[in-house]
PDB file of N, CA and C in Angstrom:
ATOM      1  N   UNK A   1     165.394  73.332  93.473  1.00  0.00           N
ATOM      2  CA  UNK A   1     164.481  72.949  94.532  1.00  0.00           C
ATOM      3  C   UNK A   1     165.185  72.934  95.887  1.00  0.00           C
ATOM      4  N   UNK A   2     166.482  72.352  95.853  1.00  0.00           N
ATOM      5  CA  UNK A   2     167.581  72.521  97.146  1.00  0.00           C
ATOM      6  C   UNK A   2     167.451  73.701  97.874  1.00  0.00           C
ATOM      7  N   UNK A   3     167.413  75.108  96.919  1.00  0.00           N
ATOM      8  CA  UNK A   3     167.419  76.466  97.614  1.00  0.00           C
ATOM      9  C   UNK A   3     166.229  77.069  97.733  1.00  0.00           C
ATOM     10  N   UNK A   4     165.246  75.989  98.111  1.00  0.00           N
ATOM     11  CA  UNK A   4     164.133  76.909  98.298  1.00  0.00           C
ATOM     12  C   UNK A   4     163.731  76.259  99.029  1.00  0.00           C
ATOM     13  N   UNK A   5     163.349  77.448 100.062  1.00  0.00           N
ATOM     14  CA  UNK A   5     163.290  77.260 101.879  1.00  0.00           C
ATOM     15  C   UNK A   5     161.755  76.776 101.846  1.00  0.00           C
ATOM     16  N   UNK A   6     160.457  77.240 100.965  1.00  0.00           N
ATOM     17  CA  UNK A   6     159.108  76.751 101.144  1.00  0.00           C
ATOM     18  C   UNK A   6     158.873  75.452 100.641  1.00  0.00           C
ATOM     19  N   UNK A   7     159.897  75.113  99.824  1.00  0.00           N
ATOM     20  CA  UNK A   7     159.476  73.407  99.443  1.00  0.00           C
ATOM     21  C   UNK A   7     159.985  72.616 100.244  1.00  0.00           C
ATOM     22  N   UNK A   8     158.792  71.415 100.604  1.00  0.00           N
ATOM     23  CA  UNK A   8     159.664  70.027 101.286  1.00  0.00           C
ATOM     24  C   UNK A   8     159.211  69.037 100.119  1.00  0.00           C
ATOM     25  N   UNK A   9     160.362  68.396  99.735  1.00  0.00           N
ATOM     26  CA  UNK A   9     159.894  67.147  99.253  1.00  0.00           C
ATOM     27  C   UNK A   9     160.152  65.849 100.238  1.00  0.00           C
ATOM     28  N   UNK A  10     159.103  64.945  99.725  1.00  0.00           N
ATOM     29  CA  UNK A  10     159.036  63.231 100.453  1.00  0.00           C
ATOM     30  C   UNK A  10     159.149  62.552  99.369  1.00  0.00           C
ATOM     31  N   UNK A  11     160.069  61.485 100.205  1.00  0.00           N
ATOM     32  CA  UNK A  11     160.455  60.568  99.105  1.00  0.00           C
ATOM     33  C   UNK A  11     160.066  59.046 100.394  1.00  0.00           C
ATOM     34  N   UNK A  12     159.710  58.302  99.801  1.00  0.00           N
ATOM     35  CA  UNK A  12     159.686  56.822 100.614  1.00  0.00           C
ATOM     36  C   UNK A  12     160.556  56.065  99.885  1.00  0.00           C
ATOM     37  N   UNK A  13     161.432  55.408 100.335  1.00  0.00           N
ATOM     38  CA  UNK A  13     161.827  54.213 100.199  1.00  0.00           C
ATOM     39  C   UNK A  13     161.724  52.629 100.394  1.00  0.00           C
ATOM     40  N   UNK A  14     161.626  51.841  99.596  1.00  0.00           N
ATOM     41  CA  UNK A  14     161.740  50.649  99.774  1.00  0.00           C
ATOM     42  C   UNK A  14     163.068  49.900  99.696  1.00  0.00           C
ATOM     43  N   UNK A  15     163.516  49.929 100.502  1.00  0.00           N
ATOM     44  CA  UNK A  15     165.139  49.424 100.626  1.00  0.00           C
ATOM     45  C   UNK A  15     165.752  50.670 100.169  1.00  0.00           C
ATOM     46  N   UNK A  16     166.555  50.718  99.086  1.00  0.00           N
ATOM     47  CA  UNK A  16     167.133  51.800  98.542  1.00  0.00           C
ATOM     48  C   UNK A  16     166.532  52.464  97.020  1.00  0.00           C
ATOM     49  N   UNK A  17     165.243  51.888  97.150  1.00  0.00           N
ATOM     50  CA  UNK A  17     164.354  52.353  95.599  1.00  0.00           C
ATOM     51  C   UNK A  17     163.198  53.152  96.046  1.00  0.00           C
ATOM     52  N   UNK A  18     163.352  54.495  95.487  1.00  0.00           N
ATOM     53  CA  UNK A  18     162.357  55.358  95.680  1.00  0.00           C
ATOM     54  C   UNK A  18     160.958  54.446  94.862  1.00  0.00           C
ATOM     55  N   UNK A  19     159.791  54.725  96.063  1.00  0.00           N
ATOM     56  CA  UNK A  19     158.275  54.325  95.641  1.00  0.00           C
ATOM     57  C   UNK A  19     157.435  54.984  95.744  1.00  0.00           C
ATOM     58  N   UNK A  20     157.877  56.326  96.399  1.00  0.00           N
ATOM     59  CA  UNK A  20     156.852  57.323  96.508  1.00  0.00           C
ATOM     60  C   UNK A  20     156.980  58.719  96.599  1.00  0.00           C
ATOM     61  N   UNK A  21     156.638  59.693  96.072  1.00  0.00           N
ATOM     62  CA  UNK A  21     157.115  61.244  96.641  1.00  0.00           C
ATOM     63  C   UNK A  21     156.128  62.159  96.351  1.00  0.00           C
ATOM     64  N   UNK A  22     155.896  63.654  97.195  1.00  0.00           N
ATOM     65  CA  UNK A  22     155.074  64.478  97.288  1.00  0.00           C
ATOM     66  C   UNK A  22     156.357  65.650  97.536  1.00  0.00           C
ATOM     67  N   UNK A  23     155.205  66.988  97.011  1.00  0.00           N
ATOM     68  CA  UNK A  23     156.190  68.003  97.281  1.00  0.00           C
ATOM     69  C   UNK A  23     155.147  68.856  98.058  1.00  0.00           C
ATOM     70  N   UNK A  24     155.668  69.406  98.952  1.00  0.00           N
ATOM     71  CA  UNK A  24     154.796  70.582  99.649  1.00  0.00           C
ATOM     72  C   UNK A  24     155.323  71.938  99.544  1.00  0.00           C
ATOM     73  N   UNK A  25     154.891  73.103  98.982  1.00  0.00           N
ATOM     74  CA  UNK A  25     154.964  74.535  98.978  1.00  0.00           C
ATOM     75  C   UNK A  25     154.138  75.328 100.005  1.00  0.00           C
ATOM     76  N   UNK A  26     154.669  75.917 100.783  1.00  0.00           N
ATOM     77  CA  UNK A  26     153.845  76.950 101.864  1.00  0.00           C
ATOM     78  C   UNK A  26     154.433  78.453 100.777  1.00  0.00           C
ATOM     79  N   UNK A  27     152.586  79.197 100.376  1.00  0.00           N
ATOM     80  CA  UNK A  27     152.950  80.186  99.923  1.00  0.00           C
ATOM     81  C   UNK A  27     152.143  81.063 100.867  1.00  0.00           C
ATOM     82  N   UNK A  28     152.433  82.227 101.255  1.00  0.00           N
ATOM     83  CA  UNK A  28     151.761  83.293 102.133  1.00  0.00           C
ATOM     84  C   UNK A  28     150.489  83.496 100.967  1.00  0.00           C
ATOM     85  N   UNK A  29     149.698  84.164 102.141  1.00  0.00           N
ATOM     86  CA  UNK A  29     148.311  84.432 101.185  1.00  0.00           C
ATOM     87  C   UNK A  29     148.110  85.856 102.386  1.00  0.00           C
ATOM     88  N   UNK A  30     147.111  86.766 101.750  1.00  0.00           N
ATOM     89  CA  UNK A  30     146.621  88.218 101.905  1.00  0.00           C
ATOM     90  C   UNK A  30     145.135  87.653 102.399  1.00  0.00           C
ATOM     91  N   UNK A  31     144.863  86.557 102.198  1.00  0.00           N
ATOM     92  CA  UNK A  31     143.530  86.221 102.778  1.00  0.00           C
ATOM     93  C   UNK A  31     143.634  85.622 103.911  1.00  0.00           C
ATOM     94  N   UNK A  32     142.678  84.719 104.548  1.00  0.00           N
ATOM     95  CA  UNK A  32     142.404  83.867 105.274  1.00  0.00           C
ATOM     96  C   UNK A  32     143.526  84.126 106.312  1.00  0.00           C
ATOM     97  N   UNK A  33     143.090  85.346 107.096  1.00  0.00           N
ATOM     98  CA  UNK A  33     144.069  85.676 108.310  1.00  0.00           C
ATOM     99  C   UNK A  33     145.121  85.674 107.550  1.00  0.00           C
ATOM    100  N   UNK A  34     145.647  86.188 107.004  1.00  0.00           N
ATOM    101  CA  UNK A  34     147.392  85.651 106.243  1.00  0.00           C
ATOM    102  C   UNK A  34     148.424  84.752 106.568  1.00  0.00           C
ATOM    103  N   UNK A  35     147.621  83.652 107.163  1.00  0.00           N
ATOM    104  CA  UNK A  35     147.147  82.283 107.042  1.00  0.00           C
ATOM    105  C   UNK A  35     147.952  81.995 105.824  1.00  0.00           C
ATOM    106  N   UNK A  36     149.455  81.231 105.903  1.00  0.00           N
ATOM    107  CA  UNK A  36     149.646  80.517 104.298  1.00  0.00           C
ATOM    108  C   UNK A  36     148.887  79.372 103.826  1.00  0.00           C
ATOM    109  N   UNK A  37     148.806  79.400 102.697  1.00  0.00           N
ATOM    110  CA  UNK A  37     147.914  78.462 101.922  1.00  0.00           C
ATOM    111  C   UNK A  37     149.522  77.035 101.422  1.00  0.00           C
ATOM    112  N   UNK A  38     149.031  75.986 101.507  1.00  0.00           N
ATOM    113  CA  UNK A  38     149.897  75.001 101.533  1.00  0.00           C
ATOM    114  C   UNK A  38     149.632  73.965 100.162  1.00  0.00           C
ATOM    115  N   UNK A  39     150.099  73.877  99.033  1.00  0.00           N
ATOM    116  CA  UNK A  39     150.088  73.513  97.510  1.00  0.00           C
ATOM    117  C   UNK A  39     150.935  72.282  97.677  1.00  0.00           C
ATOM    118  N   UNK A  40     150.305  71.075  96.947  1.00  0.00           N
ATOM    119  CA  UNK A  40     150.735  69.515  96.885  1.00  0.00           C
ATOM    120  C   UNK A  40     150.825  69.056  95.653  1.00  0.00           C
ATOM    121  N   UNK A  41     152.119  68.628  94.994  1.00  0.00           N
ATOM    122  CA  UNK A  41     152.213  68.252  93.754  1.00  0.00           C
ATOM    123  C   UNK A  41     152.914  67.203  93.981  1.00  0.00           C
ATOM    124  N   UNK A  42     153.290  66.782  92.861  1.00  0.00           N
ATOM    125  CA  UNK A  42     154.291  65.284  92.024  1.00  0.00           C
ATOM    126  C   UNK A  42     153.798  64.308  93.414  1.00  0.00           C
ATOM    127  N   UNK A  43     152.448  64.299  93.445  1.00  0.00           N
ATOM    128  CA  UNK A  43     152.103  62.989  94.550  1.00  0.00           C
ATOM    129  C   UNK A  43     151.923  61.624  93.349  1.00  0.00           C
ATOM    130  N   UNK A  44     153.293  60.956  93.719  1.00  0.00           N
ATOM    131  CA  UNK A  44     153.323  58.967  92.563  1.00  0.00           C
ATOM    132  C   UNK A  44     153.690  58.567  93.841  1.00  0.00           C
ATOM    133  N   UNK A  45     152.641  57.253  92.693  1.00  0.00           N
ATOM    134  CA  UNK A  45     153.379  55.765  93.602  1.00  0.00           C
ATOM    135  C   UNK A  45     153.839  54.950  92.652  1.00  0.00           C
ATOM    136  N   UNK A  46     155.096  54.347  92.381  1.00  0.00           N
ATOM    137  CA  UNK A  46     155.313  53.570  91.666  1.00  0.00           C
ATOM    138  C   UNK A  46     154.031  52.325  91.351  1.00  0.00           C
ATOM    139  N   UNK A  47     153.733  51.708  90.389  1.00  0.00           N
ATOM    140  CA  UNK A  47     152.317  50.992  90.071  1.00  0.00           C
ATOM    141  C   UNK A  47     152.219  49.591  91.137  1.00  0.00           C
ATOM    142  N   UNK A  48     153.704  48.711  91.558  1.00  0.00           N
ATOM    143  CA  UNK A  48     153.916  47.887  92.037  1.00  0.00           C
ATOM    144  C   UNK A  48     153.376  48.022  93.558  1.00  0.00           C
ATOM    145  N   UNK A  49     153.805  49.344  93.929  1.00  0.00           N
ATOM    146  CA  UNK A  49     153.708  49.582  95.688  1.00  0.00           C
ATOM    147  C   UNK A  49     152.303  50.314  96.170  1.00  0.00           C
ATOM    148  N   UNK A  50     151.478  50.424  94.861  1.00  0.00           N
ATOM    149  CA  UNK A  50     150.084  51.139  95.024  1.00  0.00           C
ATOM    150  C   UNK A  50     149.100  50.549  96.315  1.00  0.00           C
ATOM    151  N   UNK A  51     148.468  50.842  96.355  1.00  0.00           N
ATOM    152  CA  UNK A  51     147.354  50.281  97.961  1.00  0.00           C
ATOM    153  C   UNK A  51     148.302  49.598  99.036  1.00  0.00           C
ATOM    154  N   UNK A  52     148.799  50.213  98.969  1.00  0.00           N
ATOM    155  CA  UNK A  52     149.522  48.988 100.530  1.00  0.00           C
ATOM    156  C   UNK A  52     149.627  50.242 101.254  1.00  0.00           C
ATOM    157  N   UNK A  53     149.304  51.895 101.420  1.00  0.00           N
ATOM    158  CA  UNK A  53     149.654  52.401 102.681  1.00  0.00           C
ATOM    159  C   UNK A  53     150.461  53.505 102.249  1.00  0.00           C
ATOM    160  N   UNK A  54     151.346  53.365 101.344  1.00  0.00           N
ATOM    161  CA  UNK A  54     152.157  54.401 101.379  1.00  0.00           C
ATOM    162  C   UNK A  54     152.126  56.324 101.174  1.00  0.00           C
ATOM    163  N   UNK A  55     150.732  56.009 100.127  1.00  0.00           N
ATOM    164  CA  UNK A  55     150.278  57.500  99.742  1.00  0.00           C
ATOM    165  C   UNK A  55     150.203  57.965 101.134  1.00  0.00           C
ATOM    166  N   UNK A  56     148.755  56.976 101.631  1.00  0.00           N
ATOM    167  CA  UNK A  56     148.318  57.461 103.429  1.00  0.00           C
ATOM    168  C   UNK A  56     149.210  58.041 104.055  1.00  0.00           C
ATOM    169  N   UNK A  57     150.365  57.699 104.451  1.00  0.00           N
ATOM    170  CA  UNK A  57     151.614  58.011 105.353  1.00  0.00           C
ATOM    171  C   UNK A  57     152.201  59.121 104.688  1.00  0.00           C
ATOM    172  N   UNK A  58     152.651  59.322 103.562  1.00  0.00           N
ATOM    173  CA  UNK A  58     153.190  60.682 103.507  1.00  0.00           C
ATOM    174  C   UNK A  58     152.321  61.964 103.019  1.00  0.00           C
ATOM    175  N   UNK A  59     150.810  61.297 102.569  1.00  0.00           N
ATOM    176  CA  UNK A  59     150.238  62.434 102.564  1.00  0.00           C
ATOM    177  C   UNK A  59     149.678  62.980 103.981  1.00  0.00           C
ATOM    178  N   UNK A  60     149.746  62.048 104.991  1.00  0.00           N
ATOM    179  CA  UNK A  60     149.186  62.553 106.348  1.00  0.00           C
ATOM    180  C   UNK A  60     150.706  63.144 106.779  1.00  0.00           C
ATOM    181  N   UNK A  61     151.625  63.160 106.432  1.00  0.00           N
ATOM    182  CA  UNK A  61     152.995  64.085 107.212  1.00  0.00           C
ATOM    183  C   UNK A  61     152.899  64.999 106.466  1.00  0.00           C
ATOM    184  N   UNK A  62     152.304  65.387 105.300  1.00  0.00           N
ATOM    185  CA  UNK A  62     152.533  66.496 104.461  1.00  0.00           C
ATOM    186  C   UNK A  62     151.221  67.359 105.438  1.00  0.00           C
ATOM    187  N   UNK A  63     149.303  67.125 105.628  1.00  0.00           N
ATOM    188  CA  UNK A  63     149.160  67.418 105.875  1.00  0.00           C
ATOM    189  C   UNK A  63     149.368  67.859 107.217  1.00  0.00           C
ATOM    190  N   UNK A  64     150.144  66.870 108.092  1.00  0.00           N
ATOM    191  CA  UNK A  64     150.427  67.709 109.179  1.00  0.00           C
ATOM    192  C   UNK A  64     151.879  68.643 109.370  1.00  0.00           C
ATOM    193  N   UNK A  65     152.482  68.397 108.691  1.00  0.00           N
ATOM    194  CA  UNK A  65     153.592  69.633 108.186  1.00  0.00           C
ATOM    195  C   UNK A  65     153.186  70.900 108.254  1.00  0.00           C
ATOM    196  N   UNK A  66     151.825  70.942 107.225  1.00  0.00           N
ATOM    197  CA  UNK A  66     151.143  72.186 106.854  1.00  0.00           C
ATOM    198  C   UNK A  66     150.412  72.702 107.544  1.00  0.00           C
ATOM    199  N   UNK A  67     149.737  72.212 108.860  1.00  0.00           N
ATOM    200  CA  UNK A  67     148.991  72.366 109.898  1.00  0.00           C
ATOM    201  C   UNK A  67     150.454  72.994 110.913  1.00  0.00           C
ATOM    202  N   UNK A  68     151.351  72.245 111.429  1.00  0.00           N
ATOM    203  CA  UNK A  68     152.030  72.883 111.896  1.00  0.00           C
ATOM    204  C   UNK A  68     152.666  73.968 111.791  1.00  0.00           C
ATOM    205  N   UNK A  69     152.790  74.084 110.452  1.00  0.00           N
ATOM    206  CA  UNK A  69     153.672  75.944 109.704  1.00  0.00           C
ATOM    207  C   UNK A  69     152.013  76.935 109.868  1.00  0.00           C
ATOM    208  N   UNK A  70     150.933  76.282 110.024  1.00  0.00           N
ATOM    209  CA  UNK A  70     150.065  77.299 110.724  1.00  0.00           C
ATOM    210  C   UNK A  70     148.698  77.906 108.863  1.00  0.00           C
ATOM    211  N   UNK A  71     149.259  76.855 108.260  1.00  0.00           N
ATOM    212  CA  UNK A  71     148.447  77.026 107.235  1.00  0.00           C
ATOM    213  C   UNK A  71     146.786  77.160 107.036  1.00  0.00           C
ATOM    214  N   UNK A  72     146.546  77.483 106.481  1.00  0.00           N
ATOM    215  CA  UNK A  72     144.686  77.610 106.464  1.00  0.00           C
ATOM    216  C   UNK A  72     144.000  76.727 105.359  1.00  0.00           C
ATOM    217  N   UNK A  73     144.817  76.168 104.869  1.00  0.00           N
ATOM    218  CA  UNK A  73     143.953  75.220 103.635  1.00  0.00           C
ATOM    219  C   UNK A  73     145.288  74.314 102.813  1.00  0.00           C
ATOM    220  N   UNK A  74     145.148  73.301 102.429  1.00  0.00           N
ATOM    221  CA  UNK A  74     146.272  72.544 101.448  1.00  0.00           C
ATOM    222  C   UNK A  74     145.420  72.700 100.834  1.00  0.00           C
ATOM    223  N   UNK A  75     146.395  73.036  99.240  1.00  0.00           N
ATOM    224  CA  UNK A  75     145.930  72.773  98.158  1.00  0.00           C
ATOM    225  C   UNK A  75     146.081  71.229  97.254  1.00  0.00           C
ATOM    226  N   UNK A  76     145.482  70.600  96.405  1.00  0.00           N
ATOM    227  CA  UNK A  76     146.078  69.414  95.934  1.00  0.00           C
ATOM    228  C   UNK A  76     145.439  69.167  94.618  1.00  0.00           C
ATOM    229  N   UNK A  77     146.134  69.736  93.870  1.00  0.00           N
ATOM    230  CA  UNK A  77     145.730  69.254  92.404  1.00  0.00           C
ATOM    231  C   UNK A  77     146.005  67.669  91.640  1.00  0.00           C
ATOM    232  N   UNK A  78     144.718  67.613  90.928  1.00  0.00           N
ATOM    233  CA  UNK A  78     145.350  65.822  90.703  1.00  0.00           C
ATOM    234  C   UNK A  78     144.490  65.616  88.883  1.00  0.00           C
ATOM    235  N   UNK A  79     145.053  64.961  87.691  1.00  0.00           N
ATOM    236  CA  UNK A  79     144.684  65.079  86.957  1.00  0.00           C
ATOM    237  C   UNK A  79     143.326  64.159  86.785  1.00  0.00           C
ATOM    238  N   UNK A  80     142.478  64.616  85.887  1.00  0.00           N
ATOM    239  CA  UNK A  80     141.195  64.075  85.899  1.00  0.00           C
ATOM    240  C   UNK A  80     141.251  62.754  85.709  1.00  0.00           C
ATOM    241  N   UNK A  81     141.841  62.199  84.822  1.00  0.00           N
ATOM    242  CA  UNK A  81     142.354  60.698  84.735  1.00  0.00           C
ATOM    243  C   UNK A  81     142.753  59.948  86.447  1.00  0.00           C
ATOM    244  N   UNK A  82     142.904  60.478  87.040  1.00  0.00           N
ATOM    245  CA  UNK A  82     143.382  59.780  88.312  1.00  0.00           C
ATOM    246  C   UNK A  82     141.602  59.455  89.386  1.00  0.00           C
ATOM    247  N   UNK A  83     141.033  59.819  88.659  1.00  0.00           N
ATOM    248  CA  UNK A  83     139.591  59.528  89.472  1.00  0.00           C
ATOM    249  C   UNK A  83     139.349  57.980  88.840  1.00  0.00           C
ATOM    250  N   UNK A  84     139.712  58.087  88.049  1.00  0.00           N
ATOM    251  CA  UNK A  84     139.822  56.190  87.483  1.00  0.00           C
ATOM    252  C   UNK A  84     140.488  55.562  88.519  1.00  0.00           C
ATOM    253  N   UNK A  85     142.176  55.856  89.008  1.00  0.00           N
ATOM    254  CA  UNK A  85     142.397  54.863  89.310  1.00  0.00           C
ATOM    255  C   UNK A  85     142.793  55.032  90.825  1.00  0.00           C
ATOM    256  N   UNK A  86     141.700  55.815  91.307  1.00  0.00           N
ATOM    257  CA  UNK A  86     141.603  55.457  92.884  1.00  0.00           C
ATOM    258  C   UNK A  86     142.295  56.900  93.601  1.00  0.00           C
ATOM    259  N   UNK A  87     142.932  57.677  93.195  1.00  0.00           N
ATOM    260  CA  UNK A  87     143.497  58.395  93.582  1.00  0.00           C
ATOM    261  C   UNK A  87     143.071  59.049  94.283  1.00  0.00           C
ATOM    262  N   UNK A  88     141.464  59.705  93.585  1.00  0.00           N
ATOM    263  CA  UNK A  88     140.689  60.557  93.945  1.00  0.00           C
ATOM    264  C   UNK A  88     139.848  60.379  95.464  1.00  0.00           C
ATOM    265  N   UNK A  89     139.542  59.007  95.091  1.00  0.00           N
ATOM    266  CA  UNK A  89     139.295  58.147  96.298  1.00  0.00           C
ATOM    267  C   UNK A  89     139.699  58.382  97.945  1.00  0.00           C
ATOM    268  N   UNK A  90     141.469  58.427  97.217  1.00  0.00           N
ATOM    269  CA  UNK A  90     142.092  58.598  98.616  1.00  0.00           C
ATOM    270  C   UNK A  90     142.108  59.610  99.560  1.00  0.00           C
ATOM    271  N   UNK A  91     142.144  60.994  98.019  1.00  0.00           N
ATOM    272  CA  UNK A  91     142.225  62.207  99.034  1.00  0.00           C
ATOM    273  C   UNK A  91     140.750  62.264  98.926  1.00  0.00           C
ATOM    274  N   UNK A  92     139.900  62.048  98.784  1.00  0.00           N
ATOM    275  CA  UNK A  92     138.305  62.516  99.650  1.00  0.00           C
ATOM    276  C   UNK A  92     138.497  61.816 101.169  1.00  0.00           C
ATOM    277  N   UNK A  93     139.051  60.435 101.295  1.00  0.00           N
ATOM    278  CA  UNK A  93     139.645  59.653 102.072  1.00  0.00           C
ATOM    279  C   UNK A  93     140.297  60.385 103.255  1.00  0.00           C
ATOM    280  N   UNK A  94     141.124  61.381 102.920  1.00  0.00           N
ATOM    281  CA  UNK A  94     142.316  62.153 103.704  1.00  0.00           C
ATOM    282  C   UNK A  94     141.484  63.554 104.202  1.00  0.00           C
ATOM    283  N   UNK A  95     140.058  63.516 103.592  1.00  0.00           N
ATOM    284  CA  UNK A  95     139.704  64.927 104.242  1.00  0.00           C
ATOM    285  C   UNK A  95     140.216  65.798 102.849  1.00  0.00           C
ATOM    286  N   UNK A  96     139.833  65.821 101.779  1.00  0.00           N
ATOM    287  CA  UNK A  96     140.126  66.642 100.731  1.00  0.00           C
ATOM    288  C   UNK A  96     138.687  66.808 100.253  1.00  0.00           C
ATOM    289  N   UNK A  97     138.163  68.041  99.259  1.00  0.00           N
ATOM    290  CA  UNK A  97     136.993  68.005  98.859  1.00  0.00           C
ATOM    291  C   UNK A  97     136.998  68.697  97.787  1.00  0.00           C
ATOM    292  N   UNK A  98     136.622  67.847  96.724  1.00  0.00           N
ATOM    293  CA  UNK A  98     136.796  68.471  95.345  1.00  0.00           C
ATOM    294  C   UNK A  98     135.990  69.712  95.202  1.00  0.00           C
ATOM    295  N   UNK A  99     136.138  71.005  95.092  1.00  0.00           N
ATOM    296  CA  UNK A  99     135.542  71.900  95.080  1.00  0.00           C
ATOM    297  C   UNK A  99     135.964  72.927  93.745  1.00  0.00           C
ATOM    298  N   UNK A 100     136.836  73.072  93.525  1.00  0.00           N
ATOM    299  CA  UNK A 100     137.514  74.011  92.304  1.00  0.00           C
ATOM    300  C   UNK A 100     137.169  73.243  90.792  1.00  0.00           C
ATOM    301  N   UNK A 101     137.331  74.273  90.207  1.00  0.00           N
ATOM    302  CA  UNK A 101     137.398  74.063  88.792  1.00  0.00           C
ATOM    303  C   UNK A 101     139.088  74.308  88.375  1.00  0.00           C
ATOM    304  N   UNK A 102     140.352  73.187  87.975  1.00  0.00           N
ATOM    305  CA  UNK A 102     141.619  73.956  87.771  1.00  0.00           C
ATOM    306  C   UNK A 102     141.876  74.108  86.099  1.00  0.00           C
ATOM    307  N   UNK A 103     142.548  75.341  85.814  1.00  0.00           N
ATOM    308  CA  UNK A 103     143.353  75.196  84.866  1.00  0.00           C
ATOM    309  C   UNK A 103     144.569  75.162  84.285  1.00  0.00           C
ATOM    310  N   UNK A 104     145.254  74.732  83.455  1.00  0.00           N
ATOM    311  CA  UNK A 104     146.854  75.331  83.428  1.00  0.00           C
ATOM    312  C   UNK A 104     147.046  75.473  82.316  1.00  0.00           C
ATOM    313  N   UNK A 105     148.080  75.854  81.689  1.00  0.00           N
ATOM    314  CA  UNK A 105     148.415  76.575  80.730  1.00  0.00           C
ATOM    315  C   UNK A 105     150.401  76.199  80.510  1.00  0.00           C
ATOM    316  N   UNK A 106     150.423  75.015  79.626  1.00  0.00           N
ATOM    317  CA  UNK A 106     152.376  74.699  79.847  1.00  0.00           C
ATOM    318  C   UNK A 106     153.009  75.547  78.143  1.00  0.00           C
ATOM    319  N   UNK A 107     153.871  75.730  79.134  1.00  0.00           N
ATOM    320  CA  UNK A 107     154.874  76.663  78.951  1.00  0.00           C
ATOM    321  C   UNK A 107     155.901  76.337  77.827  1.00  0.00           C
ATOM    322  N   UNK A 108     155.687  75.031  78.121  1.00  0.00           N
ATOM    323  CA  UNK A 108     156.981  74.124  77.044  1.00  0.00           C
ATOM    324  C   UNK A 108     156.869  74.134  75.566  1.00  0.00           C
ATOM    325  N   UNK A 109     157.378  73.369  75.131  1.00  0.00           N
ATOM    326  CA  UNK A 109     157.456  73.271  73.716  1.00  0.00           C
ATOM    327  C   UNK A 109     156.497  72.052  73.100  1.00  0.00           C
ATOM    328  N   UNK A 110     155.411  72.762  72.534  1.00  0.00           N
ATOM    329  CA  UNK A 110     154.041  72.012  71.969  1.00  0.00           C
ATOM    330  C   UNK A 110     155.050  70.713  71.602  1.00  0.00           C
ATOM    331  N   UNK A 111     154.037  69.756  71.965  1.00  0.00           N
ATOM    332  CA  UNK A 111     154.691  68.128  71.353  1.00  0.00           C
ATOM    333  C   UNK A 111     155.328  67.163  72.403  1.00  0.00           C
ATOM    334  N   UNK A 112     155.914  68.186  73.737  1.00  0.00           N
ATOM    335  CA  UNK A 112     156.781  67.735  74.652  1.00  0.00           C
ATOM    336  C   UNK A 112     155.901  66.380  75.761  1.00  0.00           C
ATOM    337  N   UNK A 113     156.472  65.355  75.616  1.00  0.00           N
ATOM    338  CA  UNK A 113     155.554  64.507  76.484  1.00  0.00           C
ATOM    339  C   UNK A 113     155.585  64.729  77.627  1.00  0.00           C
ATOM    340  N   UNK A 114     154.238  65.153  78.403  1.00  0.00           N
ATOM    341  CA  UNK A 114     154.120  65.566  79.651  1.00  0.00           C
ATOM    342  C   UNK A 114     153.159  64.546  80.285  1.00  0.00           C
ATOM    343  N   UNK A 115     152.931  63.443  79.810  1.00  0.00           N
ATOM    344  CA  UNK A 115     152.449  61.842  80.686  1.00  0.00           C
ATOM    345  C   UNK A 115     153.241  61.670  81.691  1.00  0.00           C
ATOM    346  N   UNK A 116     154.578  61.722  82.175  1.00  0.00           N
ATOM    347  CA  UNK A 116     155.053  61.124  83.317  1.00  0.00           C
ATOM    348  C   UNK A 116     154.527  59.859  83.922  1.00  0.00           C
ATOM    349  N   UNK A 117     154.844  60.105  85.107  1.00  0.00           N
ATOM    350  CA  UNK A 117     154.366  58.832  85.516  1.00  0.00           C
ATOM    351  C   UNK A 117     153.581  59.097  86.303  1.00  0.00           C
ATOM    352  N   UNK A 118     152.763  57.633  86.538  1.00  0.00           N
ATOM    353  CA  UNK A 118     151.162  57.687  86.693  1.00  0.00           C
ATOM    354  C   UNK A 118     151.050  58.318  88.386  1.00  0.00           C
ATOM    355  N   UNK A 119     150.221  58.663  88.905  1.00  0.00           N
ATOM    356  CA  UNK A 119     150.162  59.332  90.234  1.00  0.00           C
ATOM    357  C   UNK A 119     149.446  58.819  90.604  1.00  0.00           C
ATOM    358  N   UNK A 120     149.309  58.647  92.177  1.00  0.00           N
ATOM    359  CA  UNK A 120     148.092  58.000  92.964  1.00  0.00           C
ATOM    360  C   UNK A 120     147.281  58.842  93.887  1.00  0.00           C
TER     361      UNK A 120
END
């Protein structure tokens, strides 16, 4: 992730304990003026530091990151389970609009626990 010039990751801190992080990818696109399209993953909040602000703040530097590199759309995938616990909330909140249908397809080795940790 170090050597790759299109990812930024955010990390927040609380003293010296990570509580929050997002990753942003700018990938060029053939559409939309060729206009890059701007992709948002591993958005957690640790469960303790949830509603107090923190998503807000680095998801508004991510979207304006992506506004500044001149992008035409962020993308932001979020698992269906997270409409339970507010998540979904936030980014309709932030100017997001559920519109897609997503799918994926992992790569790993059937069985492998891919729960992580919970996202906001």
């Amino acid at each position: 992730m170090m050597t790759n010039d299109e990812m930024t990751v955010y990390l927040a801190e609380s003293g010296c304990t990570p509580v929050r992080t997002a990753t942003l990818m700018m990938m060029p696109n053939i559409t939309y003026a060729c206009a890059p399209t701007a992709f948002v993953e591993a958005v957690v909040v640790v469960p303790e530091m949830r509603r107090r602000g923190v998503a807000r703040l680095i998801l508004t530097m991510v979207i304006e990151d992506a506004r500044t590199a001149g992008c035409d759309k962020v993308q932001l995938l979020s698992h269906k389970r997270h409409r339970l616990d507010g998540a979904h909330d936030l980014y309709v909140r932030l100017g997001f609009t559920a519109e897609a249908e997503g799918f994926r397809r992992y790569l790993l080795t059937p069985g492998t626990d891919r729960s992580g940790p919970a996202a906001t």
